[in-house]
Protein backbone atom coordinates (compact mmCIF):
# COMPACT_ATOMS: atom_id res chain seq x y z
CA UNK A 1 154.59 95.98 138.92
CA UNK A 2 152.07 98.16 139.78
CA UNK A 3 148.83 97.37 141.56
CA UNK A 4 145.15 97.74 140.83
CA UNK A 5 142.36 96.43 143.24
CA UNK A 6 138.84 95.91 141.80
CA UNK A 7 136.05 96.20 144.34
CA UNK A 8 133.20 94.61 141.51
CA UNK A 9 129.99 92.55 142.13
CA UNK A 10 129.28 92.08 138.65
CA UNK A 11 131.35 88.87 137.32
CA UNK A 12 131.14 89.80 133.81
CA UNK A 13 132.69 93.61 134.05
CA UNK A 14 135.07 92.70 137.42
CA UNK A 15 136.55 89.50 134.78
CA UNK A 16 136.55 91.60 132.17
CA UNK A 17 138.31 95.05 133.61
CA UNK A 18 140.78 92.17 135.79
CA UNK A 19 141.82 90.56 132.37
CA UNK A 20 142.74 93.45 130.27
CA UNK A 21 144.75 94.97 133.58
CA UNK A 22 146.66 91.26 133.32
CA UNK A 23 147.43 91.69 129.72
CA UNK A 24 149.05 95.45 130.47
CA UNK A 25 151.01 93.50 132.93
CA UNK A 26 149.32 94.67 136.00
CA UNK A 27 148.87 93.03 139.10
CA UNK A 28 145.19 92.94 139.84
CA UNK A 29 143.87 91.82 143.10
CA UNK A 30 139.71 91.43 143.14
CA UNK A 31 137.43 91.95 145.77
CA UNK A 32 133.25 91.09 145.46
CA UNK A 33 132.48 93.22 148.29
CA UNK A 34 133.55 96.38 150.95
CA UNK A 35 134.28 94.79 153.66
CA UNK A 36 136.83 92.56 151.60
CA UNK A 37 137.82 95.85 150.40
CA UNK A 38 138.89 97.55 153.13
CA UNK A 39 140.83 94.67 154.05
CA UNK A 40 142.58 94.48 150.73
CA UNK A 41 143.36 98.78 150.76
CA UNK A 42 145.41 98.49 154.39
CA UNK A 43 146.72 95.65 153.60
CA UNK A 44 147.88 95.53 150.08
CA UNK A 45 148.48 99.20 149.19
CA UNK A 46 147.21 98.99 145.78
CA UNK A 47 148.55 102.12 142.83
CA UNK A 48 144.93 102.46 141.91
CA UNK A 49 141.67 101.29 143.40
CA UNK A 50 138.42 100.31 140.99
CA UNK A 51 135.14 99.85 142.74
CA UNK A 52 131.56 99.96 142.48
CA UNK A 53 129.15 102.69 144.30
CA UNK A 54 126.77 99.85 145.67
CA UNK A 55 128.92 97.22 147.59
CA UNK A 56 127.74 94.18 149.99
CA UNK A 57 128.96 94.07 153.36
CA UNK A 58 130.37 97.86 153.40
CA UNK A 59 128.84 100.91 152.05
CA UNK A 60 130.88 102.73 149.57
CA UNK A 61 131.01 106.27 151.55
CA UNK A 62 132.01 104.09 154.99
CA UNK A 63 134.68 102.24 152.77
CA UNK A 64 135.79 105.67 151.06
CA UNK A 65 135.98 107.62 154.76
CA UNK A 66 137.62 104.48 155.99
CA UNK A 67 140.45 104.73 153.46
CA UNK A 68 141.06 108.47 153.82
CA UNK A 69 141.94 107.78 158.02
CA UNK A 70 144.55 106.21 157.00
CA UNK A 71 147.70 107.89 156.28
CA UNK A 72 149.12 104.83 153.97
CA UNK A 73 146.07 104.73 152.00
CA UNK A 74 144.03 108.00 151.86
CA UNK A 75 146.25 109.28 148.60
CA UNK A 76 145.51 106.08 146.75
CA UNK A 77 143.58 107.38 143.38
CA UNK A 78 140.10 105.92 143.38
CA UNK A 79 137.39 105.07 140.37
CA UNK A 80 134.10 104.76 140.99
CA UNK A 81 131.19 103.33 138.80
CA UNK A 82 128.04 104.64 139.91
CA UNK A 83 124.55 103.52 139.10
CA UNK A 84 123.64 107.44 137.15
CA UNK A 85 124.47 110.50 137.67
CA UNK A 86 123.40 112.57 140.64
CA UNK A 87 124.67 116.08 141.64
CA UNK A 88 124.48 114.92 145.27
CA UNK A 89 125.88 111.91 145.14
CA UNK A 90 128.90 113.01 143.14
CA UNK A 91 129.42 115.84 145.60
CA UNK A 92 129.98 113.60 148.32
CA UNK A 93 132.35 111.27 146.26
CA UNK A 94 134.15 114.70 145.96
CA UNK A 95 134.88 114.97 149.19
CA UNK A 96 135.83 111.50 149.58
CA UNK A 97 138.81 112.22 147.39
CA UNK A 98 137.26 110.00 144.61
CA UNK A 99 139.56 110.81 141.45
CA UNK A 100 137.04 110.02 138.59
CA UNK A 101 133.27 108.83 138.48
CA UNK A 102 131.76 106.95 135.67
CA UNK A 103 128.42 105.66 135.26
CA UNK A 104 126.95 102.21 133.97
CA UNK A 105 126.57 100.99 131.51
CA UNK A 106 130.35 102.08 131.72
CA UNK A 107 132.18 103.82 128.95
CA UNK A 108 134.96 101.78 128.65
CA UNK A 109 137.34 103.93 126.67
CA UNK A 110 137.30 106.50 129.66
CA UNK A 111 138.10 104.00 132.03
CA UNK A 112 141.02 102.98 130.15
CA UNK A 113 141.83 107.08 129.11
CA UNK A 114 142.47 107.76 133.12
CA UNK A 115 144.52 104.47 133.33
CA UNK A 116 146.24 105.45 130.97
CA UNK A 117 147.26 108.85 131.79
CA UNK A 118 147.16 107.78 135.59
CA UNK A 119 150.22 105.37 134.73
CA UNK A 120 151.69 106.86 132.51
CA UNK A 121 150.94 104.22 129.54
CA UNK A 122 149.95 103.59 125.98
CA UNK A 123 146.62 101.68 125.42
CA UNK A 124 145.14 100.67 122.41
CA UNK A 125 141.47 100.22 123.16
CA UNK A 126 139.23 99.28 119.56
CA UNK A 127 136.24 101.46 119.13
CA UNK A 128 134.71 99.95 116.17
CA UNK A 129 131.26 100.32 116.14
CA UNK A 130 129.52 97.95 117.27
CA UNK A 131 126.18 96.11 118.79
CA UNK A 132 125.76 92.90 120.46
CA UNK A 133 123.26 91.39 121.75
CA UNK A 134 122.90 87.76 123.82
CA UNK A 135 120.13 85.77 124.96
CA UNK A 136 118.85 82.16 125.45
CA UNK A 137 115.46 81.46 123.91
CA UNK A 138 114.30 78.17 124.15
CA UNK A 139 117.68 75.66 124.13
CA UNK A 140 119.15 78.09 121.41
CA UNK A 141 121.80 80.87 121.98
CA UNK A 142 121.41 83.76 119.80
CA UNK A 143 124.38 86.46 119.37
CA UNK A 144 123.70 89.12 117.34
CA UNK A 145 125.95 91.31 116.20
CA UNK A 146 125.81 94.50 113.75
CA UNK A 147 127.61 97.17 112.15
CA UNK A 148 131.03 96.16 113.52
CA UNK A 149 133.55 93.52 114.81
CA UNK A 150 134.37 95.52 118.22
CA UNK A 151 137.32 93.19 119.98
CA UNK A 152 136.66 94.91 123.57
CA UNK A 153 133.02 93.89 123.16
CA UNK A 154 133.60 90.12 121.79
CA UNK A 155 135.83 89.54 124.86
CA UNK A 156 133.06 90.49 127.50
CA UNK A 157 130.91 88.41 125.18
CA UNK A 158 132.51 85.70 127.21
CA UNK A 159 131.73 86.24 130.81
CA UNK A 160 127.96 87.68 129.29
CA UNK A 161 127.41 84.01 128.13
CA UNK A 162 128.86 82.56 131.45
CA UNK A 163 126.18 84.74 132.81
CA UNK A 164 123.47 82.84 131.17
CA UNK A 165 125.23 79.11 131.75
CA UNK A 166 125.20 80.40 135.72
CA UNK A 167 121.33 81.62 135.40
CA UNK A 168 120.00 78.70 133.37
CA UNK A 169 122.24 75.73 134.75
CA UNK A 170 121.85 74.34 131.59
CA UNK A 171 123.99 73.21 128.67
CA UNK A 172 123.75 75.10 125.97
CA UNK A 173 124.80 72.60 122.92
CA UNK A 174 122.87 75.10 120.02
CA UNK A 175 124.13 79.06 119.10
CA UNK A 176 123.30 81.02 116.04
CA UNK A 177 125.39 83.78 115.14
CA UNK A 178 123.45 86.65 113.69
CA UNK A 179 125.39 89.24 111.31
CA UNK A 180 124.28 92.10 110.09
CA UNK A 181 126.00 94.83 108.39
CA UNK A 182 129.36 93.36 108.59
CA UNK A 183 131.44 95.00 105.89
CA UNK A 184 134.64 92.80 105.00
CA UNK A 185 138.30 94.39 106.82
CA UNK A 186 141.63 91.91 106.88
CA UNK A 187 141.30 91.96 110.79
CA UNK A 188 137.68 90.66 110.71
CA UNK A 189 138.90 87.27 110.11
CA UNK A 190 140.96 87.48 113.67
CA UNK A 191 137.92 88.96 115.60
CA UNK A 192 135.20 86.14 114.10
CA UNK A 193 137.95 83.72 115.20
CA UNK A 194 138.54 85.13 119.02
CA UNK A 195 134.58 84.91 119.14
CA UNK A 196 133.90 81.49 118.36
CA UNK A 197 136.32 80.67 120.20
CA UNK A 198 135.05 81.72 122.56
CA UNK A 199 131.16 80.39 121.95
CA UNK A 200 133.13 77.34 122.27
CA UNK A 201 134.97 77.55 125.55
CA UNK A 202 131.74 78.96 127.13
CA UNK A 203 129.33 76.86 125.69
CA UNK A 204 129.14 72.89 125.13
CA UNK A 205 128.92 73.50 120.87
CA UNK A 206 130.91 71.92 119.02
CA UNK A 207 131.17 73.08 115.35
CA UNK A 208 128.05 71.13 113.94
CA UNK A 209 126.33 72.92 117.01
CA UNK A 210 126.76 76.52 115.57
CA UNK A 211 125.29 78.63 112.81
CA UNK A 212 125.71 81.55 111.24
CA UNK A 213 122.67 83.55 109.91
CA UNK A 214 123.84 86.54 107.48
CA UNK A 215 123.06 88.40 103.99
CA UNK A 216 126.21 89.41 103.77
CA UNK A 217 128.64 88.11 101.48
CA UNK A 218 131.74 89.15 103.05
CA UNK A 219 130.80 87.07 105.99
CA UNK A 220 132.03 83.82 104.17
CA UNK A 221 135.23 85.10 102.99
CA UNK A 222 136.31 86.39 105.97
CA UNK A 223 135.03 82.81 107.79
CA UNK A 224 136.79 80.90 105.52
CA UNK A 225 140.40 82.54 106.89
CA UNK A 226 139.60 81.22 110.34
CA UNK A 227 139.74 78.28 112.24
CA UNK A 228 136.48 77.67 111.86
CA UNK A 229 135.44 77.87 108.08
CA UNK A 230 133.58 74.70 108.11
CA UNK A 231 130.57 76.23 110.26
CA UNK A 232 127.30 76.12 108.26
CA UNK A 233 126.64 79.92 107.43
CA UNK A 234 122.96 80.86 105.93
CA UNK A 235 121.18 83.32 104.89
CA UNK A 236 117.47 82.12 105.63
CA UNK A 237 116.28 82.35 109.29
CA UNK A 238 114.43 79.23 108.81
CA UNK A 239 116.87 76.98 107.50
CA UNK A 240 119.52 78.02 109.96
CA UNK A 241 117.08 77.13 112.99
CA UNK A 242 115.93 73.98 111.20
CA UNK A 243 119.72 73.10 110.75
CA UNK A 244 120.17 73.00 114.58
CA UNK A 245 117.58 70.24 114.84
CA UNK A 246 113.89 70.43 116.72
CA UNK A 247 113.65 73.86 118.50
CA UNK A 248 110.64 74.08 120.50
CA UNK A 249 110.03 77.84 120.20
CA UNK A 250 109.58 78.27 116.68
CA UNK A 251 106.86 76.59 114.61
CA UNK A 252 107.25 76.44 110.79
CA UNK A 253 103.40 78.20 109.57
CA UNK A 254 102.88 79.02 106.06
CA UNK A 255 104.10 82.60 106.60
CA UNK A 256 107.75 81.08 105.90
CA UNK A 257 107.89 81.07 102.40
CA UNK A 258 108.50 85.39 102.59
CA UNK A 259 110.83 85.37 105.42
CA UNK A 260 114.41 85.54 104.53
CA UNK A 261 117.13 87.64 105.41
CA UNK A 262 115.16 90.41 106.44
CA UNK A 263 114.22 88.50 109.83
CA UNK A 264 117.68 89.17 110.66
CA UNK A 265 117.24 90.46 113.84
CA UNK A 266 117.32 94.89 113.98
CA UNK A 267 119.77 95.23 116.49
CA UNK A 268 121.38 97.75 113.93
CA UNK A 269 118.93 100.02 115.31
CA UNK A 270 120.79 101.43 117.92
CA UNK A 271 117.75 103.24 119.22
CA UNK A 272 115.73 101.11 119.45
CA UNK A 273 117.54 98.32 121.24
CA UNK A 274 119.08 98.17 124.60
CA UNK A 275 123.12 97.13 125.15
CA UNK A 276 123.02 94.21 126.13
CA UNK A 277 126.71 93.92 126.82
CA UNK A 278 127.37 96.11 129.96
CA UNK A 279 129.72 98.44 128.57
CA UNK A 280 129.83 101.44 125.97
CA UNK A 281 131.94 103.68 124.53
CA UNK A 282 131.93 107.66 125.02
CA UNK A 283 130.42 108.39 121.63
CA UNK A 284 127.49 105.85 122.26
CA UNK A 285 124.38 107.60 123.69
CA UNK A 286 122.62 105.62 126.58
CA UNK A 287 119.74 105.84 128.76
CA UNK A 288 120.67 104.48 132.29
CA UNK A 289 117.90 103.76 134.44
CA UNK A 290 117.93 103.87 137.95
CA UNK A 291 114.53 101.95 139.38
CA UNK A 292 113.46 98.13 138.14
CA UNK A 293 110.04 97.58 137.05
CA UNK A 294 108.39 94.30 135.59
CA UNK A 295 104.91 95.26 133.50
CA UNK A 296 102.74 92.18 132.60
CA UNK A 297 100.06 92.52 129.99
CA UNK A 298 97.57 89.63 129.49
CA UNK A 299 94.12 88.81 129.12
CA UNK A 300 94.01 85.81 130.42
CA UNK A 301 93.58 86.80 134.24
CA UNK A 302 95.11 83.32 135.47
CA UNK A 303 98.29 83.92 134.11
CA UNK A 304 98.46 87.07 135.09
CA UNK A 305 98.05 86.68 138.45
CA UNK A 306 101.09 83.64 138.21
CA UNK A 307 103.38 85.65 136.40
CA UNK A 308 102.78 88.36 139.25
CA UNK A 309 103.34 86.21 141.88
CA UNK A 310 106.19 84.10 140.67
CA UNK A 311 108.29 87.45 139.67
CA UNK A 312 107.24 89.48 143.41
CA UNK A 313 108.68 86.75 145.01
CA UNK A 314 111.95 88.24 143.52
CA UNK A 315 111.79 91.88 145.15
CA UNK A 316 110.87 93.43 141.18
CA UNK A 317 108.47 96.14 141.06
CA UNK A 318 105.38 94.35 139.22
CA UNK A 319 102.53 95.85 137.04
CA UNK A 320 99.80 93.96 135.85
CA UNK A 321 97.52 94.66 132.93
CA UNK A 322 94.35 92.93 131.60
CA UNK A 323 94.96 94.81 127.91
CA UNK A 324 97.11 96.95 125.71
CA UNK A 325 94.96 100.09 126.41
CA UNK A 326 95.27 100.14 130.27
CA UNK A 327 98.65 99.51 129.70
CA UNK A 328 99.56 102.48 127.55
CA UNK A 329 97.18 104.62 129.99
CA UNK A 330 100.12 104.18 132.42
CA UNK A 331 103.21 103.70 130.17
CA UNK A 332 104.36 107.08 130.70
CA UNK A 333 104.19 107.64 134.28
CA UNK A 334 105.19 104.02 134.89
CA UNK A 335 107.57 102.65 132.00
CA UNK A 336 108.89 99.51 132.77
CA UNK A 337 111.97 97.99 132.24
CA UNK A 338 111.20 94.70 131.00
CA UNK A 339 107.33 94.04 129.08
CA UNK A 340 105.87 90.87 129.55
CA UNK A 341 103.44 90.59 126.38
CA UNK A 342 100.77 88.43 124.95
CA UNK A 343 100.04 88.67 121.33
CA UNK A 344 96.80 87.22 121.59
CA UNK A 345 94.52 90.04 122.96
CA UNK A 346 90.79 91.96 122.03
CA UNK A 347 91.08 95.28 120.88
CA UNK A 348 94.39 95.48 120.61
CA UNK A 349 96.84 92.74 120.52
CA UNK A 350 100.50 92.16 121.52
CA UNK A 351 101.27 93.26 117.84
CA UNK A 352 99.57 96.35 117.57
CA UNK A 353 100.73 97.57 120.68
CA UNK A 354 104.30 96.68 120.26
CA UNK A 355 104.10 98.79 117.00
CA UNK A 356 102.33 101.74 118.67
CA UNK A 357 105.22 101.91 121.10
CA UNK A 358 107.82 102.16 118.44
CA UNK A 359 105.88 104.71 116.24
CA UNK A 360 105.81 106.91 119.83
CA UNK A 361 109.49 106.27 120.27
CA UNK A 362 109.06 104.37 123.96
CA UNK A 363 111.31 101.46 123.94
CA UNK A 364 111.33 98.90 126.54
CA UNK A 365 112.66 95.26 126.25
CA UNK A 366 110.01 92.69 125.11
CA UNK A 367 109.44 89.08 125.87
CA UNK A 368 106.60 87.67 124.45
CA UNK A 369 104.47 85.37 125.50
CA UNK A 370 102.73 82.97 123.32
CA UNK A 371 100.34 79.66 123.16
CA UNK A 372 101.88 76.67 121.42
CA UNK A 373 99.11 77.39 118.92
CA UNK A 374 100.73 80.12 118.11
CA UNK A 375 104.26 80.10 117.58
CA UNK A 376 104.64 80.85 113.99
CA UNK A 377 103.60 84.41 115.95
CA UNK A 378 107.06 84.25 117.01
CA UNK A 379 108.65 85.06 113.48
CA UNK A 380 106.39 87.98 113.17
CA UNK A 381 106.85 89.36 116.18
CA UNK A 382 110.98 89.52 115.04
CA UNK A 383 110.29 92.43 112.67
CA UNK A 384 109.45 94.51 115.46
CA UNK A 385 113.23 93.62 117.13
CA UNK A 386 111.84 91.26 119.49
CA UNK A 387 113.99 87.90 120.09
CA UNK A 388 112.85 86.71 123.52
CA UNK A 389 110.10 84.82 123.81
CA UNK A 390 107.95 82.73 126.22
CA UNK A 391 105.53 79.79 125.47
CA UNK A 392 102.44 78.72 127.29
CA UNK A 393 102.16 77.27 129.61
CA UNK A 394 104.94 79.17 131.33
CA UNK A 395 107.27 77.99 134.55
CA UNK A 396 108.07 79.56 137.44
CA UNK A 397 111.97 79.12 137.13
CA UNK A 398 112.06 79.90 133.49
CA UNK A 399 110.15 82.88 134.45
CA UNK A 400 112.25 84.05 136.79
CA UNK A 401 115.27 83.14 134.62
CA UNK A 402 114.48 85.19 131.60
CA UNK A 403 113.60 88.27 133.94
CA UNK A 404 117.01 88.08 135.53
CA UNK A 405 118.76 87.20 132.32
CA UNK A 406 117.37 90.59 130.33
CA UNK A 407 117.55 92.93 133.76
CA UNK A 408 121.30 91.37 134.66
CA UNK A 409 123.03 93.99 132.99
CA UNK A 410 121.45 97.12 135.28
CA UNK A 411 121.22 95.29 137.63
């Protein structure tokens, strides 16, 4: 049986890559940092190493040197995923002997190309089209999903949402299941059923706990072949939160009455949306980034100043801004990775600004903050692809929480 040893920080892609090794009948052996590594090279001799550029403990380049002094080890092919792309840094990896580089968020279906023709084997990796996207907004999961049932994305789905349980510390007991653009195949019915089952492994739902928000028609036909064809399916936004009892984030203003199904979330826009799960495919275009920034814009000078201090404390780079203007003076020497927003501003609120950013094609992440007053806001602000939100008067940990959950992924 042949060997692989992963050299991974990040739970969700090491669990993920270990898994499918395990199901090709691999014997994986996993490693969180270098110095582990190292260890693991001499002493296990693995047929392929997997590892990360940055790695705790041991530097990648001492780890790499390390492995090539030794005459049992320096001819064991080696993978690297790298933070981006850099001339220099790939030059060195060169001379390291590193066999392939690839670059987060990784393109899975080269990954498993080089295994492939590294070994000698047949894989069968599903590139269906497809976007998902997972976050926790109030005590409510939301998992979005459009264009496609992708199998090798719904299976990461599950250490994404053990992600979440691990940042929160919280049981999550409510999901809703957003479809869009789901077009009805026979082998749909056996994806939707791998992915709530695994929204219920991961999560504390039980079937009353989960909903399923979608225009489509084929989604109930292909439901009603699974295992779990008695979960509520809707195709109102409204009525699917109100199903799942009293959720604090939403209000219910008179605006309702005209949102339907067109609130369901635009994560179809590929473009305009960032991949939440931390893998891609080689035809998907991404933007990697390579620095972490934090921009706050309020008026309300108070909680700027908390929001500031509670999110330094964490090592982000933060910007602070008393209005939308100042901010877009400085969006494109300075674009952020993650936008802090009030709606509620003078001259220009969170709304106007949001839109102006779209219309100039700058897309950053979005959380918006909002009063209790003015949470019916919240189903506005959805149009513009925005599905994480923040209400007044904020917390520290919840703060810090949401930052980590949306910046997890590059990070």
């Amino acid at each position: 049986m042949s060997k692989v040893l992963i050299i991974e920080s990040d739970d969700a892609l090491r669990k993920y890559i270990s898994e499918k090794l395990k199901q090709l009948k691999f014997d994986v052996i996993l490693c969180r940092d270098g110095f582990e590594g190292i260890i693991k090279i001499k002493n296990e001799l693995p047929d392929l190493i997997i590892m990360d550029l940055i790695l705790e403990r041991m530097d990648a380049f001492k780890l790499l040197k390390e492995k090539l002094d030794y005459k049992t080890t320096n001819n064991i092919p080696v993978i690297v995923i790298a933070q981006n792309n850099d001339a220099e840094v790939n030059q060195k990896l060169n001379k390291l002997k590193v066999n392939k580089v690839l670059f987060k968020p990784l393109k899975i279906d080269l990954l498993w190309q080089y295994v492939s023709e590294l070994f000698k084997i047949k894989l069968t990796i599903d590139q269906t089209p497809s976007l998902i996207d997972v976050h926790l907004n109030d005590d409510v999961l939301f998992i979005e999903i459009a264009n496609g049932l992708n199998i090798e994305k719904i299976e990461i789905l599950r250490y994404r949402i053990s992600q979440i349980n691990k940042i929160y510390n919280r049981s999550i007991t409510k999901v809703l299941v957003i479809l869009t653009h789901i077009d009805y195949y026979e082998e749909y019915s056996l994806k939707l059923n791998l992915l709530f089952d695994i929204v219920t492994e991961e999560t504390s739902s039980v079937n009353r706990g989960i909903k399923i928000l979608s225009s489509s028609d084929s989604i109930q036909a292909l439901m009603s072949k699974t295992n779990y064809s008695d979960i509520e399916i809707f195709n109102d936004f409204a009525k699917a939160i109100d199903s799942l009892g009293k959720v604090d984030i939403f209000a219910y203003g008179n605006e309702l009455d005209e949102i339907k199904a067109q609130l369901l979330s635009t994560i179809e826009d590929s473009n305009n949306h960032e991949h939440s799960i931390e893998f891609a495919f080689s035809s998907e275009k991404i933007q990697v980034k390579d620095s972490y920034k934090i921009a706050i814009v309020d008026d309300d000078l108070y909680i700027l100043e908390f929001m500031a201090t509670v999110l330094d404390r964490e090592n982000w780079i933060i910007s602070t801004y008393e209005n939308a203007h100042a901010f877009l003076r400085d969006v494109t020497d300075n674009k952020p990775d993650l936008l802090f927003l009030d709606l509620m501003m003078p001259q220009m609120n969170g709304f106007q600004l949001t839109k102006y950013l779209i219309e100039k094609n700058i897309y950053i992440p979005i959380v918006i903050v909002t009063a209790l007053s003015q949470k019916e806001m919240v189903f506005k602000a959805r149009e513009f692809g925005i599905t994480n939100f923040m209400t007044k008067p904020i917390k520290a940990e919840a703060l810090i929480n949401k930052a980590e959950e949306l910046l997890k992924m590059t990070m």
